[in-house]
PDB file of N, CA and C in Angstrom:
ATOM      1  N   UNK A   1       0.832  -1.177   0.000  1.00  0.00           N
ATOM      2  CA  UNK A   1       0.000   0.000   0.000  1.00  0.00           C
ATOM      3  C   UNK A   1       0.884   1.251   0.000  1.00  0.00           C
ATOM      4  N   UNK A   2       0.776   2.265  -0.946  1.00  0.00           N
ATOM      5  CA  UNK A   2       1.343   3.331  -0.787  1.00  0.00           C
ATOM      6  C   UNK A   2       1.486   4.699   0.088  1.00  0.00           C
ATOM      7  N   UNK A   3       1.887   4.815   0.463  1.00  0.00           N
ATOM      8  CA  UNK A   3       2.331   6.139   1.452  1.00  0.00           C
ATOM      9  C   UNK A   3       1.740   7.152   1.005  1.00  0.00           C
ATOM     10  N   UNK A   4       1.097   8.012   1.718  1.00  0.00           N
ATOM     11  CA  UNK A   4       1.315   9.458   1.504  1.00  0.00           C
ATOM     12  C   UNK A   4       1.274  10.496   2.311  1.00  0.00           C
ATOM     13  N   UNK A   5       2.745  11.583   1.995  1.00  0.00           N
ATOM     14  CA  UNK A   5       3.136  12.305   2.752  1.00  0.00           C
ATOM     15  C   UNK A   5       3.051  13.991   2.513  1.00  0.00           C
ATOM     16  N   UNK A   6       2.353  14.196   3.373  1.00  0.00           N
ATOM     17  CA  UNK A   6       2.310  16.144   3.395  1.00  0.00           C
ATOM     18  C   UNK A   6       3.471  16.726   3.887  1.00  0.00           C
ATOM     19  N   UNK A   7       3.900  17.730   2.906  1.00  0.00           N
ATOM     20  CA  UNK A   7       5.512  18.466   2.971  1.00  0.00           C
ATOM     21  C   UNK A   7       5.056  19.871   3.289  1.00  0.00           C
ATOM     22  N   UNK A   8       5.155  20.458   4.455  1.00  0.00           N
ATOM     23  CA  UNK A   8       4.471  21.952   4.877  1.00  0.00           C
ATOM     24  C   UNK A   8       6.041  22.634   5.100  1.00  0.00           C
ATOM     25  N   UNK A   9       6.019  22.747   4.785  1.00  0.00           N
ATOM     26  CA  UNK A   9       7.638  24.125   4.222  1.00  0.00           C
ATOM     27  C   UNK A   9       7.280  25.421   3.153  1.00  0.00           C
ATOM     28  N   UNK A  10       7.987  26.657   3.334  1.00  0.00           N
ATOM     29  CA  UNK A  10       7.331  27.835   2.301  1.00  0.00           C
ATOM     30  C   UNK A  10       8.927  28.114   1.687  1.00  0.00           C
ATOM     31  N   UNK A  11       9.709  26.969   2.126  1.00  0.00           N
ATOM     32  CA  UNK A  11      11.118  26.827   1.040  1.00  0.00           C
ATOM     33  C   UNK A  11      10.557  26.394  -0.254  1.00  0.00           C
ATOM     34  N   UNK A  12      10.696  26.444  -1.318  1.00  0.00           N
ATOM     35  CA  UNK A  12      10.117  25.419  -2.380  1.00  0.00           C
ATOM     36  C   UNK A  12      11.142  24.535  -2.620  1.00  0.00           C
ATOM     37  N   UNK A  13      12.391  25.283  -2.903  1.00  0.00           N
ATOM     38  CA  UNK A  13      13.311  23.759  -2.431  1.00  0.00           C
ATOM     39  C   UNK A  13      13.403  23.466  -1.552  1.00  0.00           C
ATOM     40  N   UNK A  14      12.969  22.981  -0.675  1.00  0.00           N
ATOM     41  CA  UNK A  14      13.248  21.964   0.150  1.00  0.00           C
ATOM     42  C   UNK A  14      12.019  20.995   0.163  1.00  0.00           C
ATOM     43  N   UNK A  15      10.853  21.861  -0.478  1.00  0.00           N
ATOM     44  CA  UNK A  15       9.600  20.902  -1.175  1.00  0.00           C
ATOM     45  C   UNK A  15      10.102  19.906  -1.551  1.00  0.00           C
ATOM     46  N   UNK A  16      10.727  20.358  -3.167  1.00  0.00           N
ATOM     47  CA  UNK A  16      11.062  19.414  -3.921  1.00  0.00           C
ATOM     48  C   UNK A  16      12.062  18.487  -3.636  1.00  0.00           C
ATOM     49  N   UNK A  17      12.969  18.988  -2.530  1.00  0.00           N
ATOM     50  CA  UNK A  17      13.689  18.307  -2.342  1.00  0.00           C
ATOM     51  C   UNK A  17      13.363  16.881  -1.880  1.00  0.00           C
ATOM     52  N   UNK A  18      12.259  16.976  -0.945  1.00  0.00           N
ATOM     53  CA  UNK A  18      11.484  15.913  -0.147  1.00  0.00           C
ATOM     54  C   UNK A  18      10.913  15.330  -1.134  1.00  0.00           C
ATOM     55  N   UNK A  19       9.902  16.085  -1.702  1.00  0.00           N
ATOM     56  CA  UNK A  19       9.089  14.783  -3.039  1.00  0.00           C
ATOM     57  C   UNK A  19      10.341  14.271  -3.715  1.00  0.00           C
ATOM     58  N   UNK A  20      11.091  14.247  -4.337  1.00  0.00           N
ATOM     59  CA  UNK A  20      12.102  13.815  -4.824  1.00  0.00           C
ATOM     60  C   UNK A  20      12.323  12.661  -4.252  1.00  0.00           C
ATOM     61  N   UNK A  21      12.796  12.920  -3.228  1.00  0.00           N
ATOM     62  CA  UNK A  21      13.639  11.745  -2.278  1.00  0.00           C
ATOM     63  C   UNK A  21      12.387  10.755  -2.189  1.00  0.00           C
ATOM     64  N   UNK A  22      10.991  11.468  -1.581  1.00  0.00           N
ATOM     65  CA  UNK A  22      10.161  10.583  -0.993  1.00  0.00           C
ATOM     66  C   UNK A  22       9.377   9.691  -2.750  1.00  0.00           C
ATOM     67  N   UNK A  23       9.888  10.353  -3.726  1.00  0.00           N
ATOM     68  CA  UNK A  23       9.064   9.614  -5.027  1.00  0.00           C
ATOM     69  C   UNK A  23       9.845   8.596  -4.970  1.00  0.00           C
ATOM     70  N   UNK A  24      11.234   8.364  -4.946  1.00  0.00           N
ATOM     71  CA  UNK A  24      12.236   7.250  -5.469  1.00  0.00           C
ATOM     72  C   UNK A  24      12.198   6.176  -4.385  1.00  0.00           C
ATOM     73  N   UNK A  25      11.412   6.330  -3.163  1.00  0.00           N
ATOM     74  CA  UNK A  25      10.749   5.527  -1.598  1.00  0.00           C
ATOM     75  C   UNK A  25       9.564   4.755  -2.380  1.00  0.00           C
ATOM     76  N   UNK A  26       8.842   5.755  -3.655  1.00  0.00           N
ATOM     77  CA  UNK A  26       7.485   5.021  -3.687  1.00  0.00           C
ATOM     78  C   UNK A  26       6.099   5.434  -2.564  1.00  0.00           C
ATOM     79  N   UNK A  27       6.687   6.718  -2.312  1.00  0.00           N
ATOM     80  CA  UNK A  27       6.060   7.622  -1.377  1.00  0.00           C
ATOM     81  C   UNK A  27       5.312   8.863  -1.859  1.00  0.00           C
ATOM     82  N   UNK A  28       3.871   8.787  -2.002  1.00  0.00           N
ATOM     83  CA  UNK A  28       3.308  10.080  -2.489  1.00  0.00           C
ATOM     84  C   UNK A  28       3.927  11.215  -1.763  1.00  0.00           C
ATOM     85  N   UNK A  29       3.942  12.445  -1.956  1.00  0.00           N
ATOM     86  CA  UNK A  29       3.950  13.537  -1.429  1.00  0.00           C
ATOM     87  C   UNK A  29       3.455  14.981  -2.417  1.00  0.00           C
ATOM     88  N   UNK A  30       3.031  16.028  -1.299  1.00  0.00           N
ATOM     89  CA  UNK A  30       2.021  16.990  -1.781  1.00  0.00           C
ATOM     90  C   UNK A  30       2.757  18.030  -0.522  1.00  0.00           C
ATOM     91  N   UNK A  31       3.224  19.452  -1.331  1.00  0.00           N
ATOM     92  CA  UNK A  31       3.651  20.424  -0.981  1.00  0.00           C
ATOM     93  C   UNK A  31       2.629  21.252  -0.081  1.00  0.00           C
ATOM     94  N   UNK A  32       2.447  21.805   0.906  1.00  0.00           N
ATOM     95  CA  UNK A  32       1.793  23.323   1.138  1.00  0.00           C
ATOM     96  C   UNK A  32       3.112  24.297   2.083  1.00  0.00           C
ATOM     97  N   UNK A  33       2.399  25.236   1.450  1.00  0.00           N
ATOM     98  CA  UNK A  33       3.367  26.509   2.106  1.00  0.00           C
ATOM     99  C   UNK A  33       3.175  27.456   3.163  1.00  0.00           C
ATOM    100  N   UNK A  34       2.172  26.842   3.723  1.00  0.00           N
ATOM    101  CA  UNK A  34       1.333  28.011   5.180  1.00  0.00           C
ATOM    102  C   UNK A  34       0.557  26.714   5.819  1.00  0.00           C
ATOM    103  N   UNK A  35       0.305  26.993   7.433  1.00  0.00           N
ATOM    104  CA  UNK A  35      -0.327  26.348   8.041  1.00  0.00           C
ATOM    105  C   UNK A  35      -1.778  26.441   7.119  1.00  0.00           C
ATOM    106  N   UNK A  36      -2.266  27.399   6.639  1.00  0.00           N
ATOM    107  CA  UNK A  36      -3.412  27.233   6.133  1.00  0.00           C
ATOM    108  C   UNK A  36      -3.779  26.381   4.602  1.00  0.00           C
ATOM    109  N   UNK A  37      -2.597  25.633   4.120  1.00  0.00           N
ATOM    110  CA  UNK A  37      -3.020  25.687   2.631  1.00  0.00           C
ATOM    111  C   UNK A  37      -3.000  23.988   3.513  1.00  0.00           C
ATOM    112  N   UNK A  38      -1.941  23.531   4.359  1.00  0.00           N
ATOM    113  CA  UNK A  38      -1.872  22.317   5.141  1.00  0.00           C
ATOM    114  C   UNK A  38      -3.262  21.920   5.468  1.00  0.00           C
ATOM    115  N   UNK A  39      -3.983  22.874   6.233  1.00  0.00           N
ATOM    116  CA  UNK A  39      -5.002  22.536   6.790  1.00  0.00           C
ATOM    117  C   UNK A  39      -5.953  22.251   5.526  1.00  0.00           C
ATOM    118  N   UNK A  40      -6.263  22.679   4.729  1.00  0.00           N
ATOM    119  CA  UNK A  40      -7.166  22.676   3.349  1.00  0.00           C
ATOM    120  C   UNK A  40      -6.631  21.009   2.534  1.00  0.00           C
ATOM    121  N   UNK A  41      -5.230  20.977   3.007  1.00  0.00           N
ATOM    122  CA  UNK A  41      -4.586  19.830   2.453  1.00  0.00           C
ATOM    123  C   UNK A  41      -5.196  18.613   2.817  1.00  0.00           C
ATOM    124  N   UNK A  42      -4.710  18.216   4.394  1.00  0.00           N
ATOM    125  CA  UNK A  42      -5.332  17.865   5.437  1.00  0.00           C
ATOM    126  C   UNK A  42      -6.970  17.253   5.094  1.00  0.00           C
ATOM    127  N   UNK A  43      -8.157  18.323   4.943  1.00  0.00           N
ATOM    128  CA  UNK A  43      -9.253  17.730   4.627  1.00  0.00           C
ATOM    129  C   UNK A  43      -9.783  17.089   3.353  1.00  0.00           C
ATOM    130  N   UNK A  44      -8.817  17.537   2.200  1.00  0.00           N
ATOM    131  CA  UNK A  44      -9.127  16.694   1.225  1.00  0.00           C
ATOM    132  C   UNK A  44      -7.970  15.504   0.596  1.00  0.00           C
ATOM    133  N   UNK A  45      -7.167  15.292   1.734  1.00  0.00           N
ATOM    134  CA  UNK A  45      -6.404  13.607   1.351  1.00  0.00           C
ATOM    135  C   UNK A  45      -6.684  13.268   2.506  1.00  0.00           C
ATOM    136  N   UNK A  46      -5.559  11.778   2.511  1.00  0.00           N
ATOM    137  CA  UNK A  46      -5.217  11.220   3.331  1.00  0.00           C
ATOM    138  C   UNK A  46      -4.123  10.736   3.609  1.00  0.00           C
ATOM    139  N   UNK A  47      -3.554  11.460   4.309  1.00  0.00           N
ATOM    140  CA  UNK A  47      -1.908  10.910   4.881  1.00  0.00           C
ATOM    141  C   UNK A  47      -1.528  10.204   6.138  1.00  0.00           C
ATOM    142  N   UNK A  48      -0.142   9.750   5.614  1.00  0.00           N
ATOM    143  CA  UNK A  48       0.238   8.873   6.509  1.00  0.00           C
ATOM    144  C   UNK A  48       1.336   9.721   7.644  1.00  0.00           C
ATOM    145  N   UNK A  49       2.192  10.572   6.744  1.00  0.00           N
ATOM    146  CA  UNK A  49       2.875  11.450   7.654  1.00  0.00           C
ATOM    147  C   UNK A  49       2.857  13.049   6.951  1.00  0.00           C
ATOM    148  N   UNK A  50       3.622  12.924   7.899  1.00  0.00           N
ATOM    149  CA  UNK A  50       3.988  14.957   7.546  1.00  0.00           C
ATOM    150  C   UNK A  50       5.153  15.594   7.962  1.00  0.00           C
ATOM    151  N   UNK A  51       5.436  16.239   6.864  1.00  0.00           N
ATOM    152  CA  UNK A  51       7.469  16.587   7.392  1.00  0.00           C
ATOM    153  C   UNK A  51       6.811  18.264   7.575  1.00  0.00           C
ATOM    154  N   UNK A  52       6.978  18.423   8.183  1.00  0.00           N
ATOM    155  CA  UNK A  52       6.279  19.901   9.143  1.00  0.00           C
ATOM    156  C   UNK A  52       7.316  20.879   9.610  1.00  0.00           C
ATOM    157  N   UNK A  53       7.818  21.991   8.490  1.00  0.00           N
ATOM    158  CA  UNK A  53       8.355  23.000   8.935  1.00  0.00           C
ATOM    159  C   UNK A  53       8.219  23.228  10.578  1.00  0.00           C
ATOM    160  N   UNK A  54       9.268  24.288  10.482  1.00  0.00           N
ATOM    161  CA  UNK A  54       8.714  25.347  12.435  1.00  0.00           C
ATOM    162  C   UNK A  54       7.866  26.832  11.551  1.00  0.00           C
ATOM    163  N   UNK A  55       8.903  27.286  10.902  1.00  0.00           N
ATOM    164  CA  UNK A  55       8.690  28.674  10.299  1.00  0.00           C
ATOM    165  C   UNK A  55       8.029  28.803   9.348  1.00  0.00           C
ATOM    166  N   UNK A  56       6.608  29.346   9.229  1.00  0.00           N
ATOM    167  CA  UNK A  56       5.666  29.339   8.228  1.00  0.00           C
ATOM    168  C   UNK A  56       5.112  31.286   8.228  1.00  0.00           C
ATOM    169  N   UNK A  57       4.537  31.249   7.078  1.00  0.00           N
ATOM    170  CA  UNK A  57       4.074  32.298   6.517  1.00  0.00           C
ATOM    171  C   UNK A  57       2.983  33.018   7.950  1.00  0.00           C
ATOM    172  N   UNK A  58       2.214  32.134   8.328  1.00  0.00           N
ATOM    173  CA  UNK A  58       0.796  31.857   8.871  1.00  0.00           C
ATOM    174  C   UNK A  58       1.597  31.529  10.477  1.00  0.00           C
ATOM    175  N   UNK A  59       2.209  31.306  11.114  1.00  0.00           N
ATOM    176  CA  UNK A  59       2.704  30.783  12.261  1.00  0.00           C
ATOM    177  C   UNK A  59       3.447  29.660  12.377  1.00  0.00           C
ATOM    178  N   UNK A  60       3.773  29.065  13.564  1.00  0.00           N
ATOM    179  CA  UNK A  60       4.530  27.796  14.277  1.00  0.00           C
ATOM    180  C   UNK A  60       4.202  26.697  13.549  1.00  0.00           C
ATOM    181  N   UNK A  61       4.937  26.085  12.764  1.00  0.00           N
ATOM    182  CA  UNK A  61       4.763  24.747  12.083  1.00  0.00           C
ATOM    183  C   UNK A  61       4.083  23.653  13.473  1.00  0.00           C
ATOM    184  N   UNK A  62       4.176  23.734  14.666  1.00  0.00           N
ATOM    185  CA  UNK A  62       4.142  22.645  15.651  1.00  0.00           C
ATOM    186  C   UNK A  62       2.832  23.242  16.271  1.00  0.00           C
ATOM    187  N   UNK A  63       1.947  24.232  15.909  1.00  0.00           N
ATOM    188  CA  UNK A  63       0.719  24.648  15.904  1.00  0.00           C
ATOM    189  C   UNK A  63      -0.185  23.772  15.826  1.00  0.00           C
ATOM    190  N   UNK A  64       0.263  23.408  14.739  1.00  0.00           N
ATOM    191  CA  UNK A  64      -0.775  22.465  14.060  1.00  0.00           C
ATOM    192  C   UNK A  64      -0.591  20.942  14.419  1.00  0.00           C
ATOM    193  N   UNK A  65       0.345  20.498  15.424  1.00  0.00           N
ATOM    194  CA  UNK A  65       0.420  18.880  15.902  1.00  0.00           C
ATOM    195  C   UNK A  65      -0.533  18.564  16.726  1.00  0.00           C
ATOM    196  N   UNK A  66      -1.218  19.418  17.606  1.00  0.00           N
ATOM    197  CA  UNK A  66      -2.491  19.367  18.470  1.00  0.00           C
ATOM    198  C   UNK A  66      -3.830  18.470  17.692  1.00  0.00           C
ATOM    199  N   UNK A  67      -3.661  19.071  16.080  1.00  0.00           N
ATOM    200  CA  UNK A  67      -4.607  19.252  15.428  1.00  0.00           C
ATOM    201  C   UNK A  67      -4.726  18.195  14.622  1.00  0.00           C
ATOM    202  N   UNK A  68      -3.549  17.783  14.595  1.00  0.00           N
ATOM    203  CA  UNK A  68      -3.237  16.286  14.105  1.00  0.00           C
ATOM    204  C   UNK A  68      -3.446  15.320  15.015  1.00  0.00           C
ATOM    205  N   UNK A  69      -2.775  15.263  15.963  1.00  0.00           N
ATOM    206  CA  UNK A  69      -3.109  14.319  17.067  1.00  0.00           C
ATOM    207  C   UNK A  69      -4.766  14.278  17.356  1.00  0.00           C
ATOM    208  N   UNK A  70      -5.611  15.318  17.318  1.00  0.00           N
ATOM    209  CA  UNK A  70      -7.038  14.810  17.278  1.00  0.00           C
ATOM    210  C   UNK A  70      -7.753  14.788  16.405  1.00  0.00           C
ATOM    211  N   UNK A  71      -7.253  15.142  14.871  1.00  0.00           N
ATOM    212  CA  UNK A  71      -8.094  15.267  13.840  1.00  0.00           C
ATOM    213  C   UNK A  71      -7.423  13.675  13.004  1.00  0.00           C
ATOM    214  N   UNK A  72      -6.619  13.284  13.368  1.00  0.00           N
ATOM    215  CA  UNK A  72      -5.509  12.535  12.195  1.00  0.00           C
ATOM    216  C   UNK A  72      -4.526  12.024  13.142  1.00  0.00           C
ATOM    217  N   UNK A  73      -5.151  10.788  14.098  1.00  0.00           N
ATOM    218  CA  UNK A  73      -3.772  10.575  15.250  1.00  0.00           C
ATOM    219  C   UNK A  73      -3.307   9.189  14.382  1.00  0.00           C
ATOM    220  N   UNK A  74      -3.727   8.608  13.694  1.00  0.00           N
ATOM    221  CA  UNK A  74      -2.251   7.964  12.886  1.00  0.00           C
ATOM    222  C   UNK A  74      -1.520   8.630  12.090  1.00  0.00           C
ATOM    223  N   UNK A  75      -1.505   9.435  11.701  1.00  0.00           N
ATOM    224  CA  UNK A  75      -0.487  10.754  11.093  1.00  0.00           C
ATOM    225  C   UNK A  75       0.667  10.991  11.569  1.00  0.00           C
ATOM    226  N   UNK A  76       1.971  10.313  11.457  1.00  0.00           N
ATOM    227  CA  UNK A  76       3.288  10.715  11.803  1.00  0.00           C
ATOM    228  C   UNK A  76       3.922  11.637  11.263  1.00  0.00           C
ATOM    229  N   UNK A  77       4.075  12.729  12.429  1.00  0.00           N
ATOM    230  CA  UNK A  77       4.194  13.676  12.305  1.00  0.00           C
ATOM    231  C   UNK A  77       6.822  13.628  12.285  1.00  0.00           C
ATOM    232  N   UNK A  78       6.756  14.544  11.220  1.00  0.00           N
ATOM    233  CA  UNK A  78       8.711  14.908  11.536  1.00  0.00           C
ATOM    234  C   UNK A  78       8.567  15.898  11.098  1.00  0.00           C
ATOM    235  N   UNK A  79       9.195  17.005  12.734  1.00  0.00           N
ATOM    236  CA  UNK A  79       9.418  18.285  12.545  1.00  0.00           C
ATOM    237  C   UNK A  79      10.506  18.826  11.735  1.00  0.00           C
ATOM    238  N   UNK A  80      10.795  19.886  11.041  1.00  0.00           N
ATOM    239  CA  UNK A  80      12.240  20.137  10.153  1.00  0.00           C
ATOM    240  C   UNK A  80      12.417  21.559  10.763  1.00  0.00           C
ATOM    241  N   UNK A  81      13.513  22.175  10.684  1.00  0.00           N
ATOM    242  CA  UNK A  81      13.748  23.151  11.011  1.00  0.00           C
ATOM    243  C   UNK A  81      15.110  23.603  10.969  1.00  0.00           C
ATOM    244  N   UNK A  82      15.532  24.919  10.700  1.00  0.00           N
ATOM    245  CA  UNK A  82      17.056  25.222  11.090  1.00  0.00           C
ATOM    246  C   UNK A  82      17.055  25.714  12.078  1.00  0.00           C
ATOM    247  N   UNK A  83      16.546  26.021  12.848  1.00  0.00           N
ATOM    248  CA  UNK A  83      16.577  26.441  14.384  1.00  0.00           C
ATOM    249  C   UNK A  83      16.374  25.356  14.966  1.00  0.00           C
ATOM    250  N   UNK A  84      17.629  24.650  16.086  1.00  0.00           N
ATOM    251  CA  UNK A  84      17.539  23.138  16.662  1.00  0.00           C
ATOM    252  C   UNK A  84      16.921  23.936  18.273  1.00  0.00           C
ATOM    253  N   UNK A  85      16.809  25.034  18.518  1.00  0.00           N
ATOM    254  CA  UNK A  85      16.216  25.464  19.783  1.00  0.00           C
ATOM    255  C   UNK A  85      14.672  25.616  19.902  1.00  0.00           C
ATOM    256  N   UNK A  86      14.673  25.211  18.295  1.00  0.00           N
ATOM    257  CA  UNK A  86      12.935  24.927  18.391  1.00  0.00           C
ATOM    258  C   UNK A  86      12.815  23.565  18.629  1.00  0.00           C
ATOM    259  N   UNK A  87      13.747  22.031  18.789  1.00  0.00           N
ATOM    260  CA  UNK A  87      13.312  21.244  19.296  1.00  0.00           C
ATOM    261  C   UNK A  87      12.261  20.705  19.960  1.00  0.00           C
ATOM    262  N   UNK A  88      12.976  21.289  21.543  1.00  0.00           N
ATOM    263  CA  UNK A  88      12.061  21.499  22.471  1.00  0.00           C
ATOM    264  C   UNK A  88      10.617  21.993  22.004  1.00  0.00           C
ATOM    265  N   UNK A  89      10.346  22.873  21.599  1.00  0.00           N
ATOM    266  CA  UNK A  89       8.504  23.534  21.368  1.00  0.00           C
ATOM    267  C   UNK A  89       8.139  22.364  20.468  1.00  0.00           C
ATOM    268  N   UNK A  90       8.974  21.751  19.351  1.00  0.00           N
ATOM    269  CA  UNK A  90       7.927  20.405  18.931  1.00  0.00           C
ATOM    270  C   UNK A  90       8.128  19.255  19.483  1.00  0.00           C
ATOM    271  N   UNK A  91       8.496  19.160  20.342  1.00  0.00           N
ATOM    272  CA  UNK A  91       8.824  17.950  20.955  1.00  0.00           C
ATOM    273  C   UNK A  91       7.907  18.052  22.350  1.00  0.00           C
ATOM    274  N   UNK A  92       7.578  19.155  22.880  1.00  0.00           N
ATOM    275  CA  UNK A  92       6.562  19.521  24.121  1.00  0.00           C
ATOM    276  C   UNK A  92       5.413  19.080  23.190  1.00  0.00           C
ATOM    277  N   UNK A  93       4.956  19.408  21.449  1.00  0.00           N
ATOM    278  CA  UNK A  93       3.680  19.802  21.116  1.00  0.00           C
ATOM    279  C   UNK A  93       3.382  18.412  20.663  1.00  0.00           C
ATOM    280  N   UNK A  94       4.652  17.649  20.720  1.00  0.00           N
ATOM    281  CA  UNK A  94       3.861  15.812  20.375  1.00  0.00           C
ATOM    282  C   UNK A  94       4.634  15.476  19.111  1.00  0.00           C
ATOM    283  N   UNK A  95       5.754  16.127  18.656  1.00  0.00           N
ATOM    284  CA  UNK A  95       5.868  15.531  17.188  1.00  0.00           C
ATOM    285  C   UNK A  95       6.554  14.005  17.675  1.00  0.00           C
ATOM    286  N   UNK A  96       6.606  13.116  16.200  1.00  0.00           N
ATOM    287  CA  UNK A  96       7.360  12.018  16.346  1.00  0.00           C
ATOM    288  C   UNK A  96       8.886  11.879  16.169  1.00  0.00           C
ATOM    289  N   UNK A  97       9.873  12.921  15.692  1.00  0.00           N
ATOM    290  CA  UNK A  97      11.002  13.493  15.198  1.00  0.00           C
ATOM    291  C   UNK A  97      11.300  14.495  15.059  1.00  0.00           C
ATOM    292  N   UNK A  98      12.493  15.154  15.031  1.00  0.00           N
ATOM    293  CA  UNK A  98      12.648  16.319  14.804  1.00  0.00           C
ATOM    294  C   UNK A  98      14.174  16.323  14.110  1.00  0.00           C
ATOM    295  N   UNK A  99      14.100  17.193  12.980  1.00  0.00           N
ATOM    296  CA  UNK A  99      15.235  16.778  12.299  1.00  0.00           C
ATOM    297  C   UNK A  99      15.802  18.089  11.934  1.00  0.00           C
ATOM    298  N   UNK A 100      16.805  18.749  12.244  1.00  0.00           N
ATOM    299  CA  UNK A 100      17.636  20.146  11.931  1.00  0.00           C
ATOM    300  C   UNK A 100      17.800  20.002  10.807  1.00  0.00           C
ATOM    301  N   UNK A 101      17.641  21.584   9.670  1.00  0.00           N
ATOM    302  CA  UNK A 101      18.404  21.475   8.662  1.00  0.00           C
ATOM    303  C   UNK A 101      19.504  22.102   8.829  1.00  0.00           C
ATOM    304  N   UNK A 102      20.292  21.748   8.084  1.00  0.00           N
ATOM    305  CA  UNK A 102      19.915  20.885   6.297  1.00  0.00           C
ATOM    306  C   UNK A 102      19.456  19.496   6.267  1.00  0.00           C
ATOM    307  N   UNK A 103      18.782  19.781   5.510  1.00  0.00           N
ATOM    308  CA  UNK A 103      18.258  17.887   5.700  1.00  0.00           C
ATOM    309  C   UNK A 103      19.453  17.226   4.814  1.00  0.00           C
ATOM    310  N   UNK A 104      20.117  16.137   4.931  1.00  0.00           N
ATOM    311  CA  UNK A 104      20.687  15.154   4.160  1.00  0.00           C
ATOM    312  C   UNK A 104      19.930  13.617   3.652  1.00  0.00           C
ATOM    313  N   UNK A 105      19.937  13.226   2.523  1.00  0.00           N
ATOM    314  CA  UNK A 105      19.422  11.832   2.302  1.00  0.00           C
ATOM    315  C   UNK A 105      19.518  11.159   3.032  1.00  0.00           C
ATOM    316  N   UNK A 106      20.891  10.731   4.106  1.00  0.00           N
ATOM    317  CA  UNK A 106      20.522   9.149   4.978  1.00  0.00           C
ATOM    318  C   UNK A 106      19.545  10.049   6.443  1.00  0.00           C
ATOM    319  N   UNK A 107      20.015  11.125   6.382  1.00  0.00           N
ATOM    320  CA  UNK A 107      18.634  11.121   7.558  1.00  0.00           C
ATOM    321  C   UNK A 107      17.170  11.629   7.591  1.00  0.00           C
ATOM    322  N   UNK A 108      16.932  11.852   6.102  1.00  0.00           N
ATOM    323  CA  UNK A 108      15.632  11.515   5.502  1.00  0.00           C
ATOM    324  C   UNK A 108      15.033  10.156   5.797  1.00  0.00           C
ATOM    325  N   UNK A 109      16.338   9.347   4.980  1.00  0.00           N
ATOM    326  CA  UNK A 109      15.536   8.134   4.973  1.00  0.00           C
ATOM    327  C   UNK A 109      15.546   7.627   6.753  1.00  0.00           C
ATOM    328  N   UNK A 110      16.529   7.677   7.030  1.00  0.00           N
ATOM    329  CA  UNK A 110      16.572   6.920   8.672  1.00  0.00           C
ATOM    330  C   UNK A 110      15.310   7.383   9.149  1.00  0.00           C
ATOM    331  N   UNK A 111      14.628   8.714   9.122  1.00  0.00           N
ATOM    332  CA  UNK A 111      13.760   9.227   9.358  1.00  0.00           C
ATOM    333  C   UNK A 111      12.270   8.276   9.334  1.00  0.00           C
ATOM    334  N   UNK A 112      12.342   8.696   7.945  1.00  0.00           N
ATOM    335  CA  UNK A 112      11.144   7.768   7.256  1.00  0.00           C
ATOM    336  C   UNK A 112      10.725   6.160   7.659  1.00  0.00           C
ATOM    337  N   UNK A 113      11.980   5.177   8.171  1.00  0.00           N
ATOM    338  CA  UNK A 113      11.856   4.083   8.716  1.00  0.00           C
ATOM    339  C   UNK A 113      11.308   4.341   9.960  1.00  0.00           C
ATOM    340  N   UNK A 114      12.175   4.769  11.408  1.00  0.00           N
ATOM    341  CA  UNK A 114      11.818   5.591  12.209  1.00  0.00           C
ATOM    342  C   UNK A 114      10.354   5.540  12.283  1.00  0.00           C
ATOM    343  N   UNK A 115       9.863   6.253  11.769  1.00  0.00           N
ATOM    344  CA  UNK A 115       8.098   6.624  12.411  1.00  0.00           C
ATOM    345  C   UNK A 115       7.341   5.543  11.679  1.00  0.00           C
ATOM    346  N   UNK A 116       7.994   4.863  10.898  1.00  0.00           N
ATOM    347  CA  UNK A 116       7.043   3.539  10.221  1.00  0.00           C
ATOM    348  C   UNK A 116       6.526   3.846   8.873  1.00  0.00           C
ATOM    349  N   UNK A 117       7.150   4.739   8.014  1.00  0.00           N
ATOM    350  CA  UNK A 117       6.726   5.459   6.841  1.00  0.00           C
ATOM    351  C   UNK A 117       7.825   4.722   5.535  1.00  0.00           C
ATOM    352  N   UNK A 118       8.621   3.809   5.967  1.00  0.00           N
ATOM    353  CA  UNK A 118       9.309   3.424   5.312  1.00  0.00           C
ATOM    354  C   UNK A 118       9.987   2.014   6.271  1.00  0.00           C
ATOM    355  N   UNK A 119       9.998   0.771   4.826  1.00  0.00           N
ATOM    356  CA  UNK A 119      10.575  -0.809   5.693  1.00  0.00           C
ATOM    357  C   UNK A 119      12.253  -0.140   5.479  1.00  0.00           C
TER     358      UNK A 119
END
């Protein structure tokens, strides 16, 4: 059964960077760029995870883990960020990972095994 993963970043590369990686997994993925285009995302698929900026247009990427956890609690959530002092705030708000950028390929993928999004 195939994966699919929501990429909430307002980098566009680092969008693509993720669908990229996550297409050659055999892993859907679908870009938004604001907590709000996520949330619109959110009600019309269905995902399995979500690589979830901190820094968004709209607010706190880890805003929205509350919202997951009761709207979408099989939804594995991995926080991204270049600020590693935002850890802590997604890691208080419930995420399943948290990964500093720059992102690199093996800890994409280590990632992706990790929360069960990849054998």
């Amino acid at each position: 059964m195939k994966k699919n993963v929501l990429i909430v970043d307002d980098e566009p590369e680092i969008c693509l960077l993720l669908q990229a990686i996550l297409a050659k997994q055999g892993i859907a993925a679908i870009s938004a760029n604001s907590l709000a285009q996520a949330r619109q995302n959110l009600q019309q698929g269905n995902y399995d995870g979500v690589f979830l900026d901190v820094n968004l247009p709209d607010g706190k990427g880890y805003e929205l883990i509350p919202e997951l956890k009761v709207g979408y609690p099989k939804i594995r959530v991995i926080v991204i960020s270049a600020m590693d002092q935002e850890r802590t705030n997604a890691m208080q708000a419930g995420t399943h990972l948290f990964l500093p950028k720059p992102l690199d390929l093996r800890t994409i993928l280590a990632s992706l095994k990790e929360v069960g999004l990849m054998n």
